[in-house]
C-alpha atoms as a PDB file:
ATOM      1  CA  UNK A   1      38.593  -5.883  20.581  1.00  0.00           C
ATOM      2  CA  UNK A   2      38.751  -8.056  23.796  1.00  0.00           C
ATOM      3  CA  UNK A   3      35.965  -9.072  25.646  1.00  0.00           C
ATOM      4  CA  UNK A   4      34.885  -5.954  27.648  1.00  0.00           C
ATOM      5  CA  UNK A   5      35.416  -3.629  24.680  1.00  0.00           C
ATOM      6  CA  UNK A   6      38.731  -1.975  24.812  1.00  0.00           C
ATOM      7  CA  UNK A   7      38.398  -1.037  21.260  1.00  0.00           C
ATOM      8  CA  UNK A   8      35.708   1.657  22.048  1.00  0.00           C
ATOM      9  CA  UNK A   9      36.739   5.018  20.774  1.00  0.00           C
ATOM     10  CA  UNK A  10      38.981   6.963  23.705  1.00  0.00           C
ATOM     11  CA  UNK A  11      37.288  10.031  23.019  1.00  0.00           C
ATOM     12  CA  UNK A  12      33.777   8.264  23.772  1.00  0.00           C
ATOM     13  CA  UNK A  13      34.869   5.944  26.763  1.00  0.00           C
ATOM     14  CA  UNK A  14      37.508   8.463  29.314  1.00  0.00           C
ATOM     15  CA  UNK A  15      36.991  11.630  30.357  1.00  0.00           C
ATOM     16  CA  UNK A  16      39.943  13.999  31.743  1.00  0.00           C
ATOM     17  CA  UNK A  17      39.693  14.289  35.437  1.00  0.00           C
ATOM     18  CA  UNK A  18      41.009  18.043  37.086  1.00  0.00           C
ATOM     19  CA  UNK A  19      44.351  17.681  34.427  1.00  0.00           C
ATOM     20  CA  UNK A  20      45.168  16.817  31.009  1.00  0.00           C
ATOM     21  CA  UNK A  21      47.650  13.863  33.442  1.00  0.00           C
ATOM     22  CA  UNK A  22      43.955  12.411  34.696  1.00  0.00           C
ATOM     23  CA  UNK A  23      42.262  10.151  33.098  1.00  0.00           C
ATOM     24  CA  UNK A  24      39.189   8.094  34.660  1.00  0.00           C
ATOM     25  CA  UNK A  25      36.919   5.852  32.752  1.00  0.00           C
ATOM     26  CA  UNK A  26      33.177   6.205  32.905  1.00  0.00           C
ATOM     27  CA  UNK A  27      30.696   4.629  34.873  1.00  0.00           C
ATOM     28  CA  UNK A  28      27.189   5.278  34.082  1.00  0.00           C
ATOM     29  CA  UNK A  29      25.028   4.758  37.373  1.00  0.00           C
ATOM     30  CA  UNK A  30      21.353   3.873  35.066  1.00  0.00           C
ATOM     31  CA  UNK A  31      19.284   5.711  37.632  1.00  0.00           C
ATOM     32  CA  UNK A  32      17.424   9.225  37.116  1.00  0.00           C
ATOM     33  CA  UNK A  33      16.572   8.864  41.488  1.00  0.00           C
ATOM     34  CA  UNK A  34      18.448  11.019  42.909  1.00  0.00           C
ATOM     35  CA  UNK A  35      18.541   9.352  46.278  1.00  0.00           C
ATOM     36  CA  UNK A  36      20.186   6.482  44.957  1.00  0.00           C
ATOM     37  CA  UNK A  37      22.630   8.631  43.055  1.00  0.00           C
ATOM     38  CA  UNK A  38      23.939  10.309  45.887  1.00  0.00           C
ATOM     39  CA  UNK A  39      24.232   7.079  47.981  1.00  0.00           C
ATOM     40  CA  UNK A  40      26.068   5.464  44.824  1.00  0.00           C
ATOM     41  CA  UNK A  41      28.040   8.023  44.745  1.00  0.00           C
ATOM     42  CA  UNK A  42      29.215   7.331  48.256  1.00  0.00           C
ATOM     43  CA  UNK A  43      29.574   3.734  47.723  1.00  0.00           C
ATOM     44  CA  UNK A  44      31.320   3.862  44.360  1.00  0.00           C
ATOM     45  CA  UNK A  45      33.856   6.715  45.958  1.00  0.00           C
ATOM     46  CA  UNK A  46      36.753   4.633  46.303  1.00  0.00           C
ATOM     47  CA  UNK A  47      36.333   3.192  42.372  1.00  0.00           C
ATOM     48  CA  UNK A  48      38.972   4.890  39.772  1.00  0.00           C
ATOM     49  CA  UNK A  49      36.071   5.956  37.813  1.00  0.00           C
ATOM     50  CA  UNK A  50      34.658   8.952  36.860  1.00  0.00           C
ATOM     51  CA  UNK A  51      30.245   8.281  37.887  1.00  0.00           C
ATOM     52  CA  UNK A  52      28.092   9.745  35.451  1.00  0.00           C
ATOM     53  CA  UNK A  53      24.175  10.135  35.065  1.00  0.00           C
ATOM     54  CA  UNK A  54      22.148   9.460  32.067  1.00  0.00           C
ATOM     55  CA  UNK A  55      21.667  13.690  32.087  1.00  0.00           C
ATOM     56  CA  UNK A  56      25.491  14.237  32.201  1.00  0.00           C
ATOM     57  CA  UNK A  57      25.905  12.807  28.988  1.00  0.00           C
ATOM     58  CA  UNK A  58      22.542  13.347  27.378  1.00  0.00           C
ATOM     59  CA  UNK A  59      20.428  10.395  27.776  1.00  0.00           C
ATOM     60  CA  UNK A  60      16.390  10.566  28.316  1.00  0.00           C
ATOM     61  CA  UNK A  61      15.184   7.424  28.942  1.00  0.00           C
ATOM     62  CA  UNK A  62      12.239   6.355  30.950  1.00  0.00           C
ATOM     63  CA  UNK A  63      12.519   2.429  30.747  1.00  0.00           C
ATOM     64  CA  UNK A  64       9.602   0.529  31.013  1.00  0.00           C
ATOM     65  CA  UNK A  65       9.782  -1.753  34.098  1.00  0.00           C
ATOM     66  CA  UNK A  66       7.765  -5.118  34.611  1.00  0.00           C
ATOM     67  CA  UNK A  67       6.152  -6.678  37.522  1.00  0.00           C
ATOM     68  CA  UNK A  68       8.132  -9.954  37.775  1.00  0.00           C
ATOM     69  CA  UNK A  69      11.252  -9.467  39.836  1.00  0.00           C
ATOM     70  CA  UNK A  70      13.619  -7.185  40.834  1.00  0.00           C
ATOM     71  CA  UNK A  71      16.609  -9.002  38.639  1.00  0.00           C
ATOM     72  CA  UNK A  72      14.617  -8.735  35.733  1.00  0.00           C
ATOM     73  CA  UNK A  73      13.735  -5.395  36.116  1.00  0.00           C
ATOM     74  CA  UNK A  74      17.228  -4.435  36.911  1.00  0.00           C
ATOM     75  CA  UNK A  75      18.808  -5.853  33.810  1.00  0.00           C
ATOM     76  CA  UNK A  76      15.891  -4.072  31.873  1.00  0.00           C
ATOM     77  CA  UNK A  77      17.822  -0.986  33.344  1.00  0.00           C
ATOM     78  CA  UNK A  78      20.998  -1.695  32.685  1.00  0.00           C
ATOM     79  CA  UNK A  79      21.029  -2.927  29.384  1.00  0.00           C
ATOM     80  CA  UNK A  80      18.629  -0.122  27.571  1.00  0.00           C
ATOM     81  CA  UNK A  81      21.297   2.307  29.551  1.00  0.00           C
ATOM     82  CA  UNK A  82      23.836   0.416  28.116  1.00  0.00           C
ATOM     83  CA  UNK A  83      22.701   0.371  24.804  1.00  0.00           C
ATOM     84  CA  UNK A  84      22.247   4.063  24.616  1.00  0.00           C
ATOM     85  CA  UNK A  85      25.965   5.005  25.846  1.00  0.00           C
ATOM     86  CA  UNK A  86      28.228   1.826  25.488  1.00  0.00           C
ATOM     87  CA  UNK A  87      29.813   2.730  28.890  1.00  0.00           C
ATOM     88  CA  UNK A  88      30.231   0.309  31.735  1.00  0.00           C
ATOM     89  CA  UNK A  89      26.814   0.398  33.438  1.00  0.00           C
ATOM     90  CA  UNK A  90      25.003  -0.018  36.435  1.00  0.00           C
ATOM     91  CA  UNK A  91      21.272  -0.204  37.182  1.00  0.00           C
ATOM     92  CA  UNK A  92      19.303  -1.298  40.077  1.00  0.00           C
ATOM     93  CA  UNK A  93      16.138  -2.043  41.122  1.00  0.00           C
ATOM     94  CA  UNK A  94      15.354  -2.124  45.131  1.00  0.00           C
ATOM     95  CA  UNK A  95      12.389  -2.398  46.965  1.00  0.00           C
ATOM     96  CA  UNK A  96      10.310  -2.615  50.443  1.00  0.00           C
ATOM     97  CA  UNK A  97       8.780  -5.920  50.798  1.00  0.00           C
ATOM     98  CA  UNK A  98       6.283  -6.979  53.830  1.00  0.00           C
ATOM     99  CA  UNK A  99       5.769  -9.903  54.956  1.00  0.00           C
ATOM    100  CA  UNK A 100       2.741  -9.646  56.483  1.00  0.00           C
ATOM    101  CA  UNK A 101       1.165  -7.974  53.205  1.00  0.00           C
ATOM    102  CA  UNK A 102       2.304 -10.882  50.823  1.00  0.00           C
ATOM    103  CA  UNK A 103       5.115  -9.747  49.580  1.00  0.00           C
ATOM    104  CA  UNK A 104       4.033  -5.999  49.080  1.00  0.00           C
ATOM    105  CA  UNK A 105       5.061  -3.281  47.893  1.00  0.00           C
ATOM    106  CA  UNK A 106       7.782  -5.537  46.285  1.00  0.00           C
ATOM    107  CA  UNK A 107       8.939  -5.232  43.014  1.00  0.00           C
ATOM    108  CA  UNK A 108       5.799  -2.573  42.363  1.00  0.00           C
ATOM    109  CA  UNK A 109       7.463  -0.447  45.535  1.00  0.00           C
ATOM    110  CA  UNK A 110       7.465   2.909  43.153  1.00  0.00           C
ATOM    111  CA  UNK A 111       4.550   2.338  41.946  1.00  0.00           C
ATOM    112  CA  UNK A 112       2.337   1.129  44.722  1.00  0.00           C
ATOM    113  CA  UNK A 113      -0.567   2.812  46.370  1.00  0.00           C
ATOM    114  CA  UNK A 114      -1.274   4.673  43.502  1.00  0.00           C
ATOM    115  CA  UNK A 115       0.820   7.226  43.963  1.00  0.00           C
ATOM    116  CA  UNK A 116       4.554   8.848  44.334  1.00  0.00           C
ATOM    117  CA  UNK A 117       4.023  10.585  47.804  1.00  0.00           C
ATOM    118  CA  UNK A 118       5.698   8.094  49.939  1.00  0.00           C
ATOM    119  CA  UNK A 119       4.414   9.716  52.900  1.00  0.00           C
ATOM    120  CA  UNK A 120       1.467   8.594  51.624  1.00  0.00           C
ATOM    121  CA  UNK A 121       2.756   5.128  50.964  1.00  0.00           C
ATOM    122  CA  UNK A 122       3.837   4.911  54.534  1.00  0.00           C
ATOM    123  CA  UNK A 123       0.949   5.853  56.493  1.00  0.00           C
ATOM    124  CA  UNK A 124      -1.086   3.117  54.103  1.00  0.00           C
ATOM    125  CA  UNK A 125       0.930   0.391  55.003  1.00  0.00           C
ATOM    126  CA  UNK A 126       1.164   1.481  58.865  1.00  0.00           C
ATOM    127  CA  UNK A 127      -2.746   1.448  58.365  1.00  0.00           C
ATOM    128  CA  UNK A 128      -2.472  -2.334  56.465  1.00  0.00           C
ATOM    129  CA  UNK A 129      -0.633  -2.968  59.687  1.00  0.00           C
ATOM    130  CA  UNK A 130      -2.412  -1.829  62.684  1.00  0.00           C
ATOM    131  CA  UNK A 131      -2.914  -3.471  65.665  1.00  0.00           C
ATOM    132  CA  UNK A 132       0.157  -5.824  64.395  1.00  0.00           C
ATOM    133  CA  UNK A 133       2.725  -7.092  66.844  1.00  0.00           C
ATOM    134  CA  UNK A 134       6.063  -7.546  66.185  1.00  0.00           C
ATOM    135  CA  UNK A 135       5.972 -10.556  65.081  1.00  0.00           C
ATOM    136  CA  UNK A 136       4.105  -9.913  62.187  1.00  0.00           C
ATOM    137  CA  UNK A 137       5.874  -6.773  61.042  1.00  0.00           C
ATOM    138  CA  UNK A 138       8.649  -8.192  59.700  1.00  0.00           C
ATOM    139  CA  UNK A 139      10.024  -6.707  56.692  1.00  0.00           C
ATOM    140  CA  UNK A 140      13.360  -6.087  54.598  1.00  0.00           C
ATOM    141  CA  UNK A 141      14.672  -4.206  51.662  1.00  0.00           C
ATOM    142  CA  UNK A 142      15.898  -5.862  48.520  1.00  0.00           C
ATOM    143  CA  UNK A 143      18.885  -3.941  46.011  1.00  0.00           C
ATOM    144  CA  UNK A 144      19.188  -6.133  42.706  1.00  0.00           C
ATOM    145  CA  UNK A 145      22.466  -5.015  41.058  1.00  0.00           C
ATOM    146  CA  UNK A 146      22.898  -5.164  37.069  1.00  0.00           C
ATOM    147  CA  UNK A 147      26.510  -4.751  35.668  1.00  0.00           C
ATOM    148  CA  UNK A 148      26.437  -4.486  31.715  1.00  0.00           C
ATOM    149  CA  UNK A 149      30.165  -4.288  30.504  1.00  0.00           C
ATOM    150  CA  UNK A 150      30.933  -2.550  27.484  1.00  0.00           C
ATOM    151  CA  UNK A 151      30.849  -5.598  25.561  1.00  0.00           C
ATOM    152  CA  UNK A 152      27.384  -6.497  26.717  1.00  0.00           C
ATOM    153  CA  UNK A 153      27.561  -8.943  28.926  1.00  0.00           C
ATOM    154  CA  UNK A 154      25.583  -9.246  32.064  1.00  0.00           C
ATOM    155  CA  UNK A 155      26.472  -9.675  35.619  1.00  0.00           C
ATOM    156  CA  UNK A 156      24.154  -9.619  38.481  1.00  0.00           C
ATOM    157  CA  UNK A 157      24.524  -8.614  42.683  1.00  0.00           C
ATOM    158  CA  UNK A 158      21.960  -9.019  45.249  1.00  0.00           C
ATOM    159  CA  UNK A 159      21.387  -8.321  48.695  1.00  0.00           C
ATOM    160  CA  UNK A 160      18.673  -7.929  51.494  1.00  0.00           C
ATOM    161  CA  UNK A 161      18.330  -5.995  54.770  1.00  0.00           C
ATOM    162  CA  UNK A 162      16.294  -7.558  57.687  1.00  0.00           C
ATOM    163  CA  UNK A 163      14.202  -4.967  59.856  1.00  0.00           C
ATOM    164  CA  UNK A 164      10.639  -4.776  60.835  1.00  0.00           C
ATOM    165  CA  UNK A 165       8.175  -2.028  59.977  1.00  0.00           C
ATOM    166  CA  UNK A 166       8.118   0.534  62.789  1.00  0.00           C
ATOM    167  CA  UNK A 167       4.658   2.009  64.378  1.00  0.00           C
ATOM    168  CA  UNK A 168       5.208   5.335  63.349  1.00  0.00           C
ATOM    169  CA  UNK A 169       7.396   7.285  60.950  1.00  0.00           C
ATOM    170  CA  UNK A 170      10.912   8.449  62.359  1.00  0.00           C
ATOM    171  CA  UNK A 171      13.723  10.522  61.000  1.00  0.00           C
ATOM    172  CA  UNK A 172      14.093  13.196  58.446  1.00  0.00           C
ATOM    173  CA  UNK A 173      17.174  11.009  56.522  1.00  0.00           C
ATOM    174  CA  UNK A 174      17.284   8.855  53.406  1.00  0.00           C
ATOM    175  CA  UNK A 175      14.313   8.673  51.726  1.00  0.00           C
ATOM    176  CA  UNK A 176      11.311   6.015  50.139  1.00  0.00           C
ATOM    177  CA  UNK A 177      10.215   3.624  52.598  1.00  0.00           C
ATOM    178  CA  UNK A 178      13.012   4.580  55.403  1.00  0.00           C
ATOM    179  CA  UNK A 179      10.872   6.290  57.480  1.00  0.00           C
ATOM    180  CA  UNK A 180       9.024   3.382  58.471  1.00  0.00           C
ATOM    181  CA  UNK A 181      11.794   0.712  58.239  1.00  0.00           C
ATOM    182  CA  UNK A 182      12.652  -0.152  61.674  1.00  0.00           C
ATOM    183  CA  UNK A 183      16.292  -1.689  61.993  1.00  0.00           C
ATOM    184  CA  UNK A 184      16.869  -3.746  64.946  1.00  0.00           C
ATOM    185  CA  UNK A 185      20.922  -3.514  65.070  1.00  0.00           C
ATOM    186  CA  UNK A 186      20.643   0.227  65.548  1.00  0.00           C
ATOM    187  CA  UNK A 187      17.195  -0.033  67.106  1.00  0.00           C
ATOM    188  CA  UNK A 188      16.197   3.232  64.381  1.00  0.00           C
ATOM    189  CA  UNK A 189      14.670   3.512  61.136  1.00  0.00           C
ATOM    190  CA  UNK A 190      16.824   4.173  58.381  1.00  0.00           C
ATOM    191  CA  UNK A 191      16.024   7.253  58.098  1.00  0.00           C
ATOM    192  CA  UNK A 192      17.440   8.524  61.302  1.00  0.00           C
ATOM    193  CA  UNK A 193      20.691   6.962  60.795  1.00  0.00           C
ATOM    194  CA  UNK A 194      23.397   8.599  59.528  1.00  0.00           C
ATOM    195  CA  UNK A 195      24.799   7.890  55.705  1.00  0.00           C
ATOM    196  CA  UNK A 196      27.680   6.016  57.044  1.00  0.00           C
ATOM    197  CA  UNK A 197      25.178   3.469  59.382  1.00  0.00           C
ATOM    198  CA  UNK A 198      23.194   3.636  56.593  1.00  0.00           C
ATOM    199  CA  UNK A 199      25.286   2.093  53.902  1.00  0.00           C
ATOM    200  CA  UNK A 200      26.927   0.135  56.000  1.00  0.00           C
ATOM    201  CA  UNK A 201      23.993  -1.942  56.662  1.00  0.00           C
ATOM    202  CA  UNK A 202      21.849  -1.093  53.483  1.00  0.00           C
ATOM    203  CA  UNK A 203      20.692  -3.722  51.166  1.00  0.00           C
ATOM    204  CA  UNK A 204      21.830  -1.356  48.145  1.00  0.00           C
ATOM    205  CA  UNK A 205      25.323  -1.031  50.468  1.00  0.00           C
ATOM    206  CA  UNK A 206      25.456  -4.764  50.538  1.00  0.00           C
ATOM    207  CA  UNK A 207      24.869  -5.313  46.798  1.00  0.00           C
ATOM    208  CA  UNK A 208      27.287  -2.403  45.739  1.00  0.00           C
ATOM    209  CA  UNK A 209      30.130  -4.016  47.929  1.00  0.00           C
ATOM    210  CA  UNK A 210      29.486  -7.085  46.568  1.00  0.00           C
ATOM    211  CA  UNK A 211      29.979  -5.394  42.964  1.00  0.00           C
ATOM    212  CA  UNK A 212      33.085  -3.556  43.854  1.00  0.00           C
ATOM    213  CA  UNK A 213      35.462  -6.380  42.608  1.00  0.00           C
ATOM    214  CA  UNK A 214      33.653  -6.651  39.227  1.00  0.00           C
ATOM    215  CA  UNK A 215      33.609  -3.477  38.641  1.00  0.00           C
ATOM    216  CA  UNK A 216      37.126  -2.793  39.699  1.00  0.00           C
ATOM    217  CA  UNK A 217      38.001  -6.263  37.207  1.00  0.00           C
ATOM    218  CA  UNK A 218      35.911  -4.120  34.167  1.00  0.00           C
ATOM    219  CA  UNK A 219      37.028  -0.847  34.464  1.00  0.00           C
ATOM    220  CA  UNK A 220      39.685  -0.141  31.983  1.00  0.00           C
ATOM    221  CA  UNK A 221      43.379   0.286  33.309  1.00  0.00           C
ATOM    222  CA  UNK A 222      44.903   3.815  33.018  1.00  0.00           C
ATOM    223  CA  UNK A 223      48.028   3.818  31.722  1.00  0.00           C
ATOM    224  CA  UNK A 224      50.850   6.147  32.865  1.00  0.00           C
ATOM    225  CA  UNK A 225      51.124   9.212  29.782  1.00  0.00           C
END
């Protein structure tokens, strides 16, 4: 078996794509949000890989995360993903950080203000921030990226978007903490751009790019039948 784990069984590690001709290999995307699926998805569209969810192959698993970092929570992801499939996997962990605020929400983003309306979580940290001027609104997002290869090993990406929190919710796109995340370039929240703007400029766009080669390096070759 070489180093990424071409000995895994072919039955367990490709999947036939719209013929019996079409082969892809699996990529499991360690995430049971469903926003970040669907902008993976997007990201990962050009990959010759087939992206599954833990659900599409039968996985439940509701991974403890920590309070440290983002990297660390990340490769908590990944790896109890990987362990439960053996496919090529990647898991994130992202979050809205505040300057002004010390660092919060941060690496407790999803978990902050005690609950998992983030309308809720917006309109407290537009309250934190009242009366604030520019200045001292600055904020960005951070995407950690964990790559676990079949054999196990680990490989990290990160990557960080600059903006400032806005005075007021705006748009009805994306989701989290976009309403409320004011980028400067477009002079919108990310919310009211459109996917494209979005993940062009997105930290989790960034780190994904930044992925791509890996990825691309790890994912099996398919031969020709």
């Amino acid at each position: 078996m070489d180093e990424d784990g071409a000995g895994i069984a072919a039955s367990v590690y490709y999947t036939r794509v719209s013929s019996t001709r079409d082969r892809a290999p699996l990529l499991l995307i360690g995430t049971t949000n469903w926003g970040k699926l669907r902008e993976y998805r997007e990201l990962f569209a050009d990959l010759p890989a087939r992206l599954v969810t833990p659900a599409d192959i039968g996985i439940e698993l509701d991974v403890e995360e920590g309070d440290r970092s983002f990297e660390e929570n990340a490769a908590l992801k990944a790896r109890a993903f990987h362990e439960a499939s053996r496919l090529l996997t990647v898991a994130e962990d992202s979050g809205f950080v505040v300057d002004a605020l010390g660092g919060e929400p941060g690496v407790l983003s999803a978990r902050w203000g005690d609950t998992d309306d983030y309308a809720i979580k917006n309109r407290l940290i537009l309250e934190r921030l009242a009366g604030r001027p520019p200045e001292e609104r600055r904020c960005r997002y951070v995407s950690s990226l964990a790559v676990v290869a079949p054999s196990g090993r680990l490989y990290r990406r990160t990557a960080t978007c600059e903006g400032f929190v806005a005075q007021a919710p705006r748009g009805s796109g994306g989701f989290g903490y976009d309403p409320i995340f004011h980028v400067p370039r477009f002079a919108r929240t990310m919310a009211e751009l459109n996917p494209d703007e979005k993940n062009r400029i997105s930290h989790r766009g960034k780190a994904a790019r930044r992925a791509l080669p890996l990825l691309r390096r790890l994912l099996p070759k398919i031969e020709p039948p």
